[in-house]
Protein backbone atom coordinates (compact mmCIF):
# COMPACT_ATOMS: atom_id res chain seq x y z
CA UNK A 1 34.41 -1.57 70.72
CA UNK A 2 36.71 -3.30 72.81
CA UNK A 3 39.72 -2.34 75.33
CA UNK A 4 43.38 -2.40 75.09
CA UNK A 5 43.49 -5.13 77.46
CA UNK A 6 41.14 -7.37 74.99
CA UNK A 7 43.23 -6.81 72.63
CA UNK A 8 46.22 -7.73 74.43
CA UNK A 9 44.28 -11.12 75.34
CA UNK A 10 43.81 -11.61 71.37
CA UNK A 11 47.28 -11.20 70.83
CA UNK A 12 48.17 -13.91 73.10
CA UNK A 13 48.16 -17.31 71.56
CA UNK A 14 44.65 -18.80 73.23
CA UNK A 15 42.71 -20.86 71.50
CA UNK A 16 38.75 -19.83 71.27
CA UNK A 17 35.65 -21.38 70.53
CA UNK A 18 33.28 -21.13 67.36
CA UNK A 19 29.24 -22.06 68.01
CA UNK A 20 26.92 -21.79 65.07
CA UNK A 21 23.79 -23.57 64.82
CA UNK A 22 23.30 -26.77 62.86
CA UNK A 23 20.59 -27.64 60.61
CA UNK A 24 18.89 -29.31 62.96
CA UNK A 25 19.16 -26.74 65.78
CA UNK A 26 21.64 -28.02 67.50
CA UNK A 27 24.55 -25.80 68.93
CA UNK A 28 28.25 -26.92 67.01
CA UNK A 29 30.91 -25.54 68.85
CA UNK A 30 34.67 -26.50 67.97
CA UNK A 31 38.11 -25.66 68.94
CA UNK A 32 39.71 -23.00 66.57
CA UNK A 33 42.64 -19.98 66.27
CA UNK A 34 40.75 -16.34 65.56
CA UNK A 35 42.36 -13.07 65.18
CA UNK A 36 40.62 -9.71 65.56
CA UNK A 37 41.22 -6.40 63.64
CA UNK A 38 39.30 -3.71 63.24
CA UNK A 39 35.92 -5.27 64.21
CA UNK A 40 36.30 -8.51 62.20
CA UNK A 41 36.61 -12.04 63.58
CA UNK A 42 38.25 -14.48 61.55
CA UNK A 43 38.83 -18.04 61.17
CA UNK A 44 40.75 -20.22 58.49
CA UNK A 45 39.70 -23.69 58.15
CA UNK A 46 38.50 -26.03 54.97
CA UNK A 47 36.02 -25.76 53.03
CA UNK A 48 33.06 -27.58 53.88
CA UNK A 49 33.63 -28.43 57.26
CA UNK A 50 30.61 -28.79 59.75
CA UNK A 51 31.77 -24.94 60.83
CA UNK A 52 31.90 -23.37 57.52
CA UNK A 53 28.62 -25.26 56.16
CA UNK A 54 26.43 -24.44 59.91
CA UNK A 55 27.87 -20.81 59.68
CA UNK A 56 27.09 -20.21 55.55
CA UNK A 57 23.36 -21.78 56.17
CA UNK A 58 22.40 -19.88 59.63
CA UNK A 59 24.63 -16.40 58.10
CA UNK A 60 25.42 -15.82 62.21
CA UNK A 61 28.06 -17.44 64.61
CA UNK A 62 30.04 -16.68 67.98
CA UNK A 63 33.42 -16.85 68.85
CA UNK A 64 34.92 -16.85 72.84
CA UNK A 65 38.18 -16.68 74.00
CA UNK A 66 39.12 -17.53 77.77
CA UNK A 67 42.14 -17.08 79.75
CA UNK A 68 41.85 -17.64 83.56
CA UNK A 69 39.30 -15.26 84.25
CA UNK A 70 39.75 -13.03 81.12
CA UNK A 71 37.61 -13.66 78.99
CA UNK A 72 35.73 -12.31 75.75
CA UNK A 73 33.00 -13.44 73.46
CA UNK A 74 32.09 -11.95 69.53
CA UNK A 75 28.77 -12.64 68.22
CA UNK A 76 27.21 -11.73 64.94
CA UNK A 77 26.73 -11.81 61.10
CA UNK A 78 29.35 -13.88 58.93
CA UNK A 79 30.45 -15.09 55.64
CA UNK A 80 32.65 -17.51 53.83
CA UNK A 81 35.12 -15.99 51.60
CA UNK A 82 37.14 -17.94 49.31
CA UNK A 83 38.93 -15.57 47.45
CA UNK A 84 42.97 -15.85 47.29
CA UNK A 85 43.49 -12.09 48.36
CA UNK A 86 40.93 -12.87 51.36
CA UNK A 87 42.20 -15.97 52.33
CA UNK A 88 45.90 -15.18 52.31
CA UNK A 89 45.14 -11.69 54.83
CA UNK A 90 43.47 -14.46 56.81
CA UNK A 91 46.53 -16.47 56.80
CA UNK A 92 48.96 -13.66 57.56
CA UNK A 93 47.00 -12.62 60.66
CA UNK A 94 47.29 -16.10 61.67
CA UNK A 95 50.34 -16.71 61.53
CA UNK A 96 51.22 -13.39 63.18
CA UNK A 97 49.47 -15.26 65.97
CA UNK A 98 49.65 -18.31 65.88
CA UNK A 99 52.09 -19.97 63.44
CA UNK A 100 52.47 -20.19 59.85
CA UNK A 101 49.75 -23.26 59.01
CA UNK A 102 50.00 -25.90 56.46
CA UNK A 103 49.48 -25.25 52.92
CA UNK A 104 45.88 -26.28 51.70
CA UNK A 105 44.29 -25.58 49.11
CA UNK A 106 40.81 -26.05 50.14
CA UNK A 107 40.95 -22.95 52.85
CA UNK A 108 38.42 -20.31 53.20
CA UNK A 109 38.02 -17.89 55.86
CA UNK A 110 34.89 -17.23 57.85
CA UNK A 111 34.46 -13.04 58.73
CA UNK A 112 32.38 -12.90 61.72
CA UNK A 113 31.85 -8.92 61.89
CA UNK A 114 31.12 -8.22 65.21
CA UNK A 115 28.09 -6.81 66.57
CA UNK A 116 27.99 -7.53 70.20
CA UNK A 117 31.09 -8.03 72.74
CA UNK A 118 30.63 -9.62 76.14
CA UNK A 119 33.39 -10.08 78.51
CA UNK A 120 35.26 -9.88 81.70
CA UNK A 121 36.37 -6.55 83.90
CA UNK A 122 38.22 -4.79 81.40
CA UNK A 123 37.72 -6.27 78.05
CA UNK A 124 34.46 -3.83 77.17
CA UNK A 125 34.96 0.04 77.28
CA UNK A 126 32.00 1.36 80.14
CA UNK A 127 31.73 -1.95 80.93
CA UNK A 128 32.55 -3.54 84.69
CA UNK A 129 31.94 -7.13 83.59
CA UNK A 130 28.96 -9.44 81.88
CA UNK A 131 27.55 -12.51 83.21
């Protein structure tokens, strides 16, 4: 689904960009740290936050990652799990990443499983580049 050099890119520390829709339409897109594996987007964050609520209500989001001109973009069905086994994976990918975050209690993770993958030369296997 997607190239060695995308996942090189996603194991750089960028920062990406989560959209879902709101409930009144509107696009919400914030700042946040995703990892990848095995066809699953994640994201930690707390519970109900503006993400986590728009995501659970519309049950679809994107994520996009940008570097320069490498780039790549996720999009498709997700869920909130709030689990302890699901949320700590979450957290270990993460900090593999990122950095260890701060303990909170109120954490979920939101599994984006991806069904579409746009990007730049390289990121898409057969794929010269999307616009």
């Amino acid at each position: 689904m997607i190239t060695d050099a995308a996942r090189a890119l996603l194991a750089e520390r960028h920062l990406a960009t989560l959209s879902t829709i709101d409930r009144r339409g509107r696009i919400h897109s914030v700042p946040v740290g995703i990892t990848y594996l095995d066809g699953i987007v994640r994201v930690i964050g707390s519970r109900g936050s503006q993400k986590f609520l728009n995501a659970e209500r519309s049950g679809r989001a994107s994520v996009n990652t940008v570097d320069g001109a490498r780039w790549i973009s996720f999009e498709g069905p997700v869920r909130i799990l709030t689990d302890e086994e699901s949320v700590a994976f979450a957290v270990g990918l993460y900090a593999a990443r990122y950095r260890q975050p701060r303990p909170n209690p109120q954490r979920v993770v939101l599994e984006l499983t991806v069904e579409r993958v746009l990007g730049s030369a390289g990121m898409r296997p057969g794929a010269a580049s999307d616009r």
